[in-house]
N, C-alpha and C. Protein backbone atom coordinates (compact mmCIF):
# COMPACT_ATOMS: atom_id res chain seq x y z
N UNK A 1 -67.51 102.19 24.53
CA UNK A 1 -66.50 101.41 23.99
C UNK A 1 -66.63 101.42 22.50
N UNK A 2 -66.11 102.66 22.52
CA UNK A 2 -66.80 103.04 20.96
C UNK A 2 -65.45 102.30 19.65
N UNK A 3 -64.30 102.03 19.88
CA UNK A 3 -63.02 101.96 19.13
C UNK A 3 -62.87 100.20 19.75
N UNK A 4 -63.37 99.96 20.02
CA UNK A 4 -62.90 98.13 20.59
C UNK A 4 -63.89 97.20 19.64
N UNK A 5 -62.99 96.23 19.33
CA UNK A 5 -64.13 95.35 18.50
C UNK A 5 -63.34 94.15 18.98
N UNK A 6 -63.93 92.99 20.02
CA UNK A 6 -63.67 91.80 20.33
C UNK A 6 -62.50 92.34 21.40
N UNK A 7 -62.96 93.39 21.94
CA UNK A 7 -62.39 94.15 23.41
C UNK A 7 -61.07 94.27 22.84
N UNK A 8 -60.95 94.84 21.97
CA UNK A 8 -59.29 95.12 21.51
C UNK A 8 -59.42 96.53 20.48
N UNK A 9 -58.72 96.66 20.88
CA UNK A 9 -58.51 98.73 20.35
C UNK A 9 -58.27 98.65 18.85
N UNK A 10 -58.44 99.70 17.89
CA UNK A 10 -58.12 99.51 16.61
C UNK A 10 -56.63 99.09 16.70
N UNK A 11 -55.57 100.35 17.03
CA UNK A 11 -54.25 100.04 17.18
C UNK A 11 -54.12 98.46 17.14
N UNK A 12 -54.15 97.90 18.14
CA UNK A 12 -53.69 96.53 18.53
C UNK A 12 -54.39 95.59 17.25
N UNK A 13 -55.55 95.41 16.78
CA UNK A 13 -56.17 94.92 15.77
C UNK A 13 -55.15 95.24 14.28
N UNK A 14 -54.71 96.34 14.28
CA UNK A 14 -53.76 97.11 13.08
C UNK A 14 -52.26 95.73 13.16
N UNK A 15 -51.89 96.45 14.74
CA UNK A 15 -50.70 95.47 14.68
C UNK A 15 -50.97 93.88 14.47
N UNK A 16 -51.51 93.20 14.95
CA UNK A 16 -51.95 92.06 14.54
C UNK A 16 -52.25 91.62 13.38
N UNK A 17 -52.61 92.95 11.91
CA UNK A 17 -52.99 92.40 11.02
C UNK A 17 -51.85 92.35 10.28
N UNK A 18 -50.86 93.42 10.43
CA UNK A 18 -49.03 93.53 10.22
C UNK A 18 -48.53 92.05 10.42
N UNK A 19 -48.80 91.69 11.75
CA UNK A 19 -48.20 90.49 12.01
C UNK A 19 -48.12 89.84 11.64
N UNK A 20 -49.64 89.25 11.06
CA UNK A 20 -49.97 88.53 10.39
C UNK A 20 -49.69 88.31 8.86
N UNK A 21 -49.52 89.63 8.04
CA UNK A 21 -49.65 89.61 7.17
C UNK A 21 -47.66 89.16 7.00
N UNK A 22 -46.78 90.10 7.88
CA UNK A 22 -45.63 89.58 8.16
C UNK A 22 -45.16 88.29 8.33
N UNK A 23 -46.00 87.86 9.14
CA UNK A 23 -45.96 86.31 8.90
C UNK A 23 -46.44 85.99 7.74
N UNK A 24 -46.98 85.97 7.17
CA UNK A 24 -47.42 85.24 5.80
C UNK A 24 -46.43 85.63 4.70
N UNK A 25 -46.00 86.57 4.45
CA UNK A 25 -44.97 87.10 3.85
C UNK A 25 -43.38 86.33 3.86
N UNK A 26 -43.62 86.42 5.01
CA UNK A 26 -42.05 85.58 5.73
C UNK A 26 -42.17 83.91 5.02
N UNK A 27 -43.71 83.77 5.34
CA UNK A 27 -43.38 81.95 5.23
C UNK A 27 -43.56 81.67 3.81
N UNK A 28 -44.23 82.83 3.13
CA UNK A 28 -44.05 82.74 1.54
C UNK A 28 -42.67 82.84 0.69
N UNK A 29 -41.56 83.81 1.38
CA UNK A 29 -40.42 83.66 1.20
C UNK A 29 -39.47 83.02 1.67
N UNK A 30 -39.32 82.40 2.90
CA UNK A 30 -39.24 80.93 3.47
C UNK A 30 -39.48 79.97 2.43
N UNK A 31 -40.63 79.48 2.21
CA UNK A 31 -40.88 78.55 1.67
C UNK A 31 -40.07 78.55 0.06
N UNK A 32 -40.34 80.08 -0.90
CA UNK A 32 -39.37 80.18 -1.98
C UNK A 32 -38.07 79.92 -1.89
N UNK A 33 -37.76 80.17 -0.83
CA UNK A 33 -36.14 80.09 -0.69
C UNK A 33 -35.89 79.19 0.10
N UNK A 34 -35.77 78.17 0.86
CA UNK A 34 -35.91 76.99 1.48
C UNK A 34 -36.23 76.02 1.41
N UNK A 35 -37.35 75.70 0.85
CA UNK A 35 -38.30 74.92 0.23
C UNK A 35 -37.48 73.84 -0.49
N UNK A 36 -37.08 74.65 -1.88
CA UNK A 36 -36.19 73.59 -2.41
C UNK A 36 -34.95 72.52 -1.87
N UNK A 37 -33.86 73.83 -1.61
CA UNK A 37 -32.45 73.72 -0.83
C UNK A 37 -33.08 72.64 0.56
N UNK A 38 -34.15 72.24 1.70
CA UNK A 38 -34.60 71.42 2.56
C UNK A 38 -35.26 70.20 1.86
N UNK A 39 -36.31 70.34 0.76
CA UNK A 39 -36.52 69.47 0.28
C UNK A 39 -35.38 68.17 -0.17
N UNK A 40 -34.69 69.03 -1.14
CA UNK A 40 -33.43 68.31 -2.03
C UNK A 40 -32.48 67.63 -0.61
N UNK A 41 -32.11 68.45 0.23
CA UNK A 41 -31.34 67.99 1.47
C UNK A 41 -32.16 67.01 1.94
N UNK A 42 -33.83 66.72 2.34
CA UNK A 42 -34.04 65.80 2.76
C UNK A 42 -34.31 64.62 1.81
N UNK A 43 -34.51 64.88 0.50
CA UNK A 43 -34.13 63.71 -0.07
C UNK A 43 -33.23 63.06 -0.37
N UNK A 44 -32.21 64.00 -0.65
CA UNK A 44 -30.69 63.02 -0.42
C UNK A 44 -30.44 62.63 0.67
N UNK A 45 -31.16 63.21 2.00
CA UNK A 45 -30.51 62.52 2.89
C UNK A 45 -31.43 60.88 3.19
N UNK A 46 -32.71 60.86 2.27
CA UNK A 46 -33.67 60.06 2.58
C UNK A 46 -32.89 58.41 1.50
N UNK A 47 -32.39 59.20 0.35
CA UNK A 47 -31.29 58.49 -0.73
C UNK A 47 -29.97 57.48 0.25
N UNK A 48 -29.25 58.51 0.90
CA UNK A 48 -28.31 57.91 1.56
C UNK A 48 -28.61 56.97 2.74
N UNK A 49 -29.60 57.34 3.59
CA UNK A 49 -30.47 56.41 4.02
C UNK A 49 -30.51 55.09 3.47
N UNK A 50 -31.67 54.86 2.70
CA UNK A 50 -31.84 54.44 1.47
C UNK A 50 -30.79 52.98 1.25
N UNK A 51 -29.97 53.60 0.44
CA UNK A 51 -28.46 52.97 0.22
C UNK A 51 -28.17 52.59 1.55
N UNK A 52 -27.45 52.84 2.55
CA UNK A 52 -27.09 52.50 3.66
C UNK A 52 -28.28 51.51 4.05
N UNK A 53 -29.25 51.34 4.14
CA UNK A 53 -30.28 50.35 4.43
C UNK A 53 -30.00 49.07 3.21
N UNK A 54 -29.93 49.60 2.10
CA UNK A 54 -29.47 48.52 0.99
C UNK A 54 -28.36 47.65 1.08
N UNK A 55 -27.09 48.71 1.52
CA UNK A 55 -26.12 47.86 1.59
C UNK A 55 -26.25 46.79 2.43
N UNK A 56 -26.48 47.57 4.10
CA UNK A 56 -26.64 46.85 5.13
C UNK A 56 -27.24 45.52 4.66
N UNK A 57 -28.35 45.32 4.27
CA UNK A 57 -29.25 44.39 3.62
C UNK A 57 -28.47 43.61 3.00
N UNK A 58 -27.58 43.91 1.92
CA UNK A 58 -26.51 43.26 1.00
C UNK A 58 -25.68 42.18 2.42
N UNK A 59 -25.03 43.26 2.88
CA UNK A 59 -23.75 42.67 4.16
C UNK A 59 -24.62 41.41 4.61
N UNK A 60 -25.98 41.35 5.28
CA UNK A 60 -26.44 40.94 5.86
C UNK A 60 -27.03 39.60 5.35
N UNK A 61 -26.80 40.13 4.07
CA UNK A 61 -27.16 38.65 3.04
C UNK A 61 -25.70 37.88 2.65
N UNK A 62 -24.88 38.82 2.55
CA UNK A 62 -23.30 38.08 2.62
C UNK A 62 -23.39 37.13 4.08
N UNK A 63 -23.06 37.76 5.05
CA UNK A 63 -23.01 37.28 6.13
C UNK A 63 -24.05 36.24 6.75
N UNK A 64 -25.32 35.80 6.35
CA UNK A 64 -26.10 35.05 5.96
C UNK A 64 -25.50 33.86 5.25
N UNK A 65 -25.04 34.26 4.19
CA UNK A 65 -24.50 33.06 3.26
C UNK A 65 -23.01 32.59 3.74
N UNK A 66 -21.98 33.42 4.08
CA UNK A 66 -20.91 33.06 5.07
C UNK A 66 -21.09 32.17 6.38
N UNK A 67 -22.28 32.25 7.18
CA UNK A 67 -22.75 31.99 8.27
C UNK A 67 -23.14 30.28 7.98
N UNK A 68 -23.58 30.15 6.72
CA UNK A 68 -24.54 29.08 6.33
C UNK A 68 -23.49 28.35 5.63
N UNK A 69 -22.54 28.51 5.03
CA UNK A 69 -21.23 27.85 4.77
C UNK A 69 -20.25 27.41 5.72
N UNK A 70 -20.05 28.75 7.03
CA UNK A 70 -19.85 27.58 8.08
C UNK A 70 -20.37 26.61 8.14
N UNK A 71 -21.71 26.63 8.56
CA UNK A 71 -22.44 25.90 9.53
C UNK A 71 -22.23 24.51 8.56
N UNK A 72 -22.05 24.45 7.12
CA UNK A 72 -22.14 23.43 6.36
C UNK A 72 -21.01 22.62 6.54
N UNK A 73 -19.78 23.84 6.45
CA UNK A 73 -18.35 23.21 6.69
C UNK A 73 -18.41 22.42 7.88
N UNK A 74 -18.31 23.09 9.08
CA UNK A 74 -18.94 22.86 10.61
C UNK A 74 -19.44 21.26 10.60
N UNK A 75 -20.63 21.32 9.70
CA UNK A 75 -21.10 19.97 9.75
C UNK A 75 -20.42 18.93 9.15
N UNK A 76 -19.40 19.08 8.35
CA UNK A 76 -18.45 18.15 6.99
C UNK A 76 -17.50 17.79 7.74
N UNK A 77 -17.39 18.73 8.94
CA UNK A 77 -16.07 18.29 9.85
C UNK A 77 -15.79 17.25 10.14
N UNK A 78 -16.97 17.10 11.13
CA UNK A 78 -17.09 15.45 11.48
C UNK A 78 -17.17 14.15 10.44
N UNK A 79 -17.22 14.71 9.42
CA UNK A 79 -16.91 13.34 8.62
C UNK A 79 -15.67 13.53 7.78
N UNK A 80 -15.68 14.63 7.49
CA UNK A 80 -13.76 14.79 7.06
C UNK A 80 -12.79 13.86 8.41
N UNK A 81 -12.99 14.39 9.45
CA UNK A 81 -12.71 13.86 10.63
C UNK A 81 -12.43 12.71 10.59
N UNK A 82 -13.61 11.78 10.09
CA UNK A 82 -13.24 10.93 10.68
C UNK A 82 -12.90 10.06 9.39
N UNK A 83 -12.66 10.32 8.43
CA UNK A 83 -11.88 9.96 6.88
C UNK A 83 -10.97 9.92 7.29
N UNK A 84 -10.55 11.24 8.01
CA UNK A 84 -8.68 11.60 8.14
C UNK A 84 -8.12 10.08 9.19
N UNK A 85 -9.22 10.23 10.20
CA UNK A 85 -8.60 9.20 10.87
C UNK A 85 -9.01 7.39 10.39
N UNK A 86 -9.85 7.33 9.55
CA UNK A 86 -9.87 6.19 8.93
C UNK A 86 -8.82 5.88 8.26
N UNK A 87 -8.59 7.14 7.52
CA UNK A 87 -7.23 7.04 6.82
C UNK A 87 -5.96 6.62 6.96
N UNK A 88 -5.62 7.15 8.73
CA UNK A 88 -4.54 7.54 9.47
C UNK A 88 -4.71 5.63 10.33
N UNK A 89 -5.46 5.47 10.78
CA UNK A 89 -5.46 3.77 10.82
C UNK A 89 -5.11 2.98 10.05
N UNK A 90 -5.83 3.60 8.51
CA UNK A 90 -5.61 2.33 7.28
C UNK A 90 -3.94 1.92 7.33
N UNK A 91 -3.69 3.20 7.45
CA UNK A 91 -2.12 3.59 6.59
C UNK A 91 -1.18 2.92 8.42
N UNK A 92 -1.45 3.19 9.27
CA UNK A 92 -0.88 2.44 10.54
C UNK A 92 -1.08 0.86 10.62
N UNK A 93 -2.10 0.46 9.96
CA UNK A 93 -2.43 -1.02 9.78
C UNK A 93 -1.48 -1.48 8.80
N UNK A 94 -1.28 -1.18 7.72
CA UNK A 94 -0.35 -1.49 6.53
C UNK A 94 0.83 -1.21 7.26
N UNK A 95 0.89 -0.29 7.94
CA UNK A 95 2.87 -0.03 8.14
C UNK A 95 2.98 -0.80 9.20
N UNK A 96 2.07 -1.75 10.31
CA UNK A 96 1.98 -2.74 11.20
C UNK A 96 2.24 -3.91 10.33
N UNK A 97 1.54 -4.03 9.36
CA UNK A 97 1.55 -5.54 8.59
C UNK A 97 3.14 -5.75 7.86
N UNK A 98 3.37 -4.59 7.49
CA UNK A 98 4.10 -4.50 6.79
C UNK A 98 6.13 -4.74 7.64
N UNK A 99 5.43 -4.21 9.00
CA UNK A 99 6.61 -4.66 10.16
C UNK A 99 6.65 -5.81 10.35
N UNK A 100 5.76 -6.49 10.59
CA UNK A 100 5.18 -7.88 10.69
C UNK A 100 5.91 -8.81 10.09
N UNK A 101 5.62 -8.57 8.60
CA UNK A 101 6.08 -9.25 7.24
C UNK A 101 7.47 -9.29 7.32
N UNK A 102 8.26 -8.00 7.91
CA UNK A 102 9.65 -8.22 7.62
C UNK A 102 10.54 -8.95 9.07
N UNK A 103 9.57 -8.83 9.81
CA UNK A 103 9.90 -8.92 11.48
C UNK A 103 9.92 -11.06 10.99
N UNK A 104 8.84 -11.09 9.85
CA UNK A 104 8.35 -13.11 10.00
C UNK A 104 9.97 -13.34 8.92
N UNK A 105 10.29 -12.57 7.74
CA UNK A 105 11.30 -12.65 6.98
C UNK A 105 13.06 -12.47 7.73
N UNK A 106 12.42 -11.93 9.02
CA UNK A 106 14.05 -11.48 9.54
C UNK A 106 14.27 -12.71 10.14
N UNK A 107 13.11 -13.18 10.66
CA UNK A 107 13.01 -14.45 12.12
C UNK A 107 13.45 -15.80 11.22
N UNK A 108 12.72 -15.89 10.07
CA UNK A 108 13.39 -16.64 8.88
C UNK A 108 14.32 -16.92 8.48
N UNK A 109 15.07 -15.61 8.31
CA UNK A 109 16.72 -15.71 8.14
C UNK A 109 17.01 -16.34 9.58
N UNK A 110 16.92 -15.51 10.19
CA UNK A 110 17.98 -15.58 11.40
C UNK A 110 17.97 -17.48 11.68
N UNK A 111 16.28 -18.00 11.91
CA UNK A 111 16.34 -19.69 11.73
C UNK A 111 17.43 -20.34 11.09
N UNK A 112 17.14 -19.95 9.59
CA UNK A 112 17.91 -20.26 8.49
C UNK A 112 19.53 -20.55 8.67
N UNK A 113 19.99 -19.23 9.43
CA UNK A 113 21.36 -19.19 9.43
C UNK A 113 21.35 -19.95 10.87
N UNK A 114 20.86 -20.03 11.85
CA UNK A 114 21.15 -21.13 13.06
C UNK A 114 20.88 -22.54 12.81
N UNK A 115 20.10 -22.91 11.80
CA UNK A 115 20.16 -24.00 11.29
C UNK A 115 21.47 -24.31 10.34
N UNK A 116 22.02 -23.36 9.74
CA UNK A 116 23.21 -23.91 8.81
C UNK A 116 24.51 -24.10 9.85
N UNK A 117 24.05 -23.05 11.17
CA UNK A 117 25.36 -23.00 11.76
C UNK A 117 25.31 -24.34 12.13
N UNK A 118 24.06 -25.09 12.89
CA UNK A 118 23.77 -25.96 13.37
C UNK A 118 24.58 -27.01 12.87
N UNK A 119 24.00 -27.37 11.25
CA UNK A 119 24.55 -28.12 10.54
C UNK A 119 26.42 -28.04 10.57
N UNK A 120 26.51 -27.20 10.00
CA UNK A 120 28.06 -26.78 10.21
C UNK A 120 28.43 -27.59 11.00
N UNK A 121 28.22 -26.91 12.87
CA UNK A 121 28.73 -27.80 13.92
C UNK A 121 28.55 -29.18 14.29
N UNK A 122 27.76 -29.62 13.40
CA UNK A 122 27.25 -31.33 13.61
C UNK A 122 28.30 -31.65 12.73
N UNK A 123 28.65 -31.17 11.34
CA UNK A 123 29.67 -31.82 10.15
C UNK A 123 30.76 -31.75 10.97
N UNK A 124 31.61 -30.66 12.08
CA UNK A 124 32.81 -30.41 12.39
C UNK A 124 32.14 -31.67 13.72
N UNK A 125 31.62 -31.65 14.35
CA UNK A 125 31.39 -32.50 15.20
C UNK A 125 31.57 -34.33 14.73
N UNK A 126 31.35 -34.38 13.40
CA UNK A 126 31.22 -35.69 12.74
C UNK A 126 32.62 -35.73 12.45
N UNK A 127 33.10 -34.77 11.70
CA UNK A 127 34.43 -34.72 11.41
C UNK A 127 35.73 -35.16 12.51
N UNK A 128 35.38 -34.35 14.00
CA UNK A 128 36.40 -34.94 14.77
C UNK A 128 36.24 -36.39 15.92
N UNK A 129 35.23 -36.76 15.66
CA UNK A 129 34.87 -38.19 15.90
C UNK A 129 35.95 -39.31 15.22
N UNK A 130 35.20 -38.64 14.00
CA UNK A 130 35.80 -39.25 12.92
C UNK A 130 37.48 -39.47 13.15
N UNK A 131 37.94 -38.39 13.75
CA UNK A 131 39.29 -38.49 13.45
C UNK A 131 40.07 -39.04 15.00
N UNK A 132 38.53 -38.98 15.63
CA UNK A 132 39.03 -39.63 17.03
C UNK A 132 39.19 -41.15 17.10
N UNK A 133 37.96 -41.32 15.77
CA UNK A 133 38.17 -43.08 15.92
C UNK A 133 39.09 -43.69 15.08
N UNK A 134 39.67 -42.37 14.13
CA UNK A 134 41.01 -42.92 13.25
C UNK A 134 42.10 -42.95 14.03
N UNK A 135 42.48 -42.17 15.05
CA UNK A 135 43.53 -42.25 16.33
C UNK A 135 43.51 -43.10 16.93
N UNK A 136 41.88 -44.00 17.38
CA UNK A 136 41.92 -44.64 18.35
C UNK A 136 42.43 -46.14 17.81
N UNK A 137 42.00 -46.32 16.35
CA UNK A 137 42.24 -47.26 15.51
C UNK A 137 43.33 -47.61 15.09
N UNK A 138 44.08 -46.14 14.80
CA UNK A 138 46.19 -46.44 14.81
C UNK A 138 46.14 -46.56 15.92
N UNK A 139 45.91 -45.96 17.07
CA UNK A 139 46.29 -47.00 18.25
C UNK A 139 46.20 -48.17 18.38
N UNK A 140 45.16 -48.92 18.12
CA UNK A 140 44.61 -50.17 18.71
C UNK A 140 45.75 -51.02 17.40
N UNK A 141 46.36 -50.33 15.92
CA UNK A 141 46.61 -50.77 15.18
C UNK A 141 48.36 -51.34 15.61
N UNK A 142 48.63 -50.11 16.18
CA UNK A 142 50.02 -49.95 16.69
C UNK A 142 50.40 -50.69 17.50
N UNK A 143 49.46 -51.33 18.67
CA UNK A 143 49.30 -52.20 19.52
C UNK A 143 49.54 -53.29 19.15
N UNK A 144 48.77 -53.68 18.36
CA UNK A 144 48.56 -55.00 17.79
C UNK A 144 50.12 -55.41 16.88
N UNK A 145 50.38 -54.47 16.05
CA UNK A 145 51.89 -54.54 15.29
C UNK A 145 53.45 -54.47 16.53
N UNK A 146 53.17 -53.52 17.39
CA UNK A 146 54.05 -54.01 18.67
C UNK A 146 54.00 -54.94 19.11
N UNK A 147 53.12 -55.52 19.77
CA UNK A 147 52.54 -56.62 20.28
C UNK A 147 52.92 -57.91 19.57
N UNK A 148 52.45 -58.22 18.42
CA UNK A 148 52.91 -59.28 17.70
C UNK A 148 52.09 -60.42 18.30
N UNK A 149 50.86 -59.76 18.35
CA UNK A 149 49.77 -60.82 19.64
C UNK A 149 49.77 -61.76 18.77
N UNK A 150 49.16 -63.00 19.60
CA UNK A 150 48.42 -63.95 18.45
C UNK A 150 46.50 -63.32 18.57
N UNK A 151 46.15 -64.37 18.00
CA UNK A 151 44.89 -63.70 17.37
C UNK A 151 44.39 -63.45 18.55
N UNK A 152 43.44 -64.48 19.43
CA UNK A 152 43.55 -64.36 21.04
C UNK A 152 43.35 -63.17 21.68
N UNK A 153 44.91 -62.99 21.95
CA UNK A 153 45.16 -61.64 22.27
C UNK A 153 44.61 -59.91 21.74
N UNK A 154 44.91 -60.37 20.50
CA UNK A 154 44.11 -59.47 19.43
C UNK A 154 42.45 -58.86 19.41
N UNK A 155 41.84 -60.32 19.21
CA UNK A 155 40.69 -60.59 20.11
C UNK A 155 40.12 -59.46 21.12
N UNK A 156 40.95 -59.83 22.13
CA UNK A 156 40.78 -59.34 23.33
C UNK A 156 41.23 -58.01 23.53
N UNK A 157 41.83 -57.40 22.91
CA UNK A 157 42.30 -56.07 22.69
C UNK A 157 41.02 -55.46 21.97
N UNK A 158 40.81 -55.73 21.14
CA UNK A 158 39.75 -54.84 20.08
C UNK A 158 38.25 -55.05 20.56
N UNK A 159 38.25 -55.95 21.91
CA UNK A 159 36.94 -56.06 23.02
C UNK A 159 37.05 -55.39 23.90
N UNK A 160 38.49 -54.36 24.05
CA UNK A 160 38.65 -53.47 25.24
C UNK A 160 38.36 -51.95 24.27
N UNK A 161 38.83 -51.79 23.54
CA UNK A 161 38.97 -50.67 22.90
C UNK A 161 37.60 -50.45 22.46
N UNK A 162 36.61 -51.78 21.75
CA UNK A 162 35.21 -51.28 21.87
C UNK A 162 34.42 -50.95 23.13
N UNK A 163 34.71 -51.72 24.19
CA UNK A 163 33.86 -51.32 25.40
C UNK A 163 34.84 -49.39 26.05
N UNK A 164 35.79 -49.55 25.53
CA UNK A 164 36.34 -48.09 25.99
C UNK A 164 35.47 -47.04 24.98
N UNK A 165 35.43 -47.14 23.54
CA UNK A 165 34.81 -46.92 23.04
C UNK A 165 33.10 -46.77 23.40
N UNK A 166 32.47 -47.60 24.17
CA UNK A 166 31.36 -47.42 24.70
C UNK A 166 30.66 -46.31 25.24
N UNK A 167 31.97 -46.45 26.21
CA UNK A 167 31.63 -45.24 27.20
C UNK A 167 31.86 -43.72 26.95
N UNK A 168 32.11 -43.47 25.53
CA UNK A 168 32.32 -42.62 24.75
C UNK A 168 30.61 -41.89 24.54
N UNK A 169 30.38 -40.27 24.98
CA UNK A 169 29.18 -40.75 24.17
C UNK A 169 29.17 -39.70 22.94
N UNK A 170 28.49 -40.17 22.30
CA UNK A 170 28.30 -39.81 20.60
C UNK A 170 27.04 -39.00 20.42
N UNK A 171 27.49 -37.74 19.70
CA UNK A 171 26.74 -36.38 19.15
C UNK A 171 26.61 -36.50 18.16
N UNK A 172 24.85 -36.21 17.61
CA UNK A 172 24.47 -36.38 16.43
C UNK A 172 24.13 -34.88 15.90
């Protein structure tokens, strides 16, 4: 085994060192020519990355602070809430009082004017009394001047006309 070294023939040892050296060749010009153009590509793409992680970060801090302004609003609600409706009572209490006030001023009048009517009809009520006992009086007067009574008689006439008169009854 005179041509074998590590049980392999010169030939095959030859090609292997081609290979090799082919390979090394290759990845030396690979690397010249690639090297850069992969590098630069993976750093911009490591850049855009990068940024896109930044922004995100940004959004995420917006949306953070949006989130936390709800939650503040959210919480203000309930006391805006209940302002609005403190409010919305105050202002229903006043426009109650305020019905009230004109409801005690209407009831006032309206007294007012049933009391004058009142009055009114007591004066017209006084008034035809009045004119009933002036009728009844030319009567009793007329009587007495027909009549030509003596006193007596007279007397006794103006004791009928009061007890007729009696039974009269009288509105105050």
């Amino acid at each position: 085994m005179e041509g074998y070294v590590i049980m392999l023939d010169q030939q095959t040892l030859i090609q292997i060192a081609i290979q090799l050296i082919n390979t090394c060749i290759l990845c030396f010009a690979l690397s010249k020519l690639l090297y850069k153009p992969v590098t630069k590509f993976l750093n911009e793409r490591k850049e855009r990355i990068s940024q896109q992680i930044d922004t995100a970060q940004e959004r995420l801090n917006e949306a953070e602070a949006l989130k936390a302004e709800y939650e503040n609003k959210l919480s203000n609600i309930e006391s805006e809430k209940n302002y609005i409706l403190e409010k919305a009572r105050s202002q229903a209490n006043k426009n109650s009082q305020q019905i009230i006030a004109e409801a005690k001023i209407e009831a006032q009048n309206i007294h007012n004017r049933a009391m004058t009517d009142i009055k009114r009809e007591e004066e017209k009520a006084k008034d035809e009394i009045k004119k009933q006992i002036i009728e009844v009086s030319a009567l009793v007067s007329g009587k007495f001047v027909a009549a030509k009574m003596t006193e007596e008689e007279q007397n006794k006439l103006v004791d009928e006309t009061i007890s007729d008169l009696e039974g009269v009854k009288w509105q105050e």
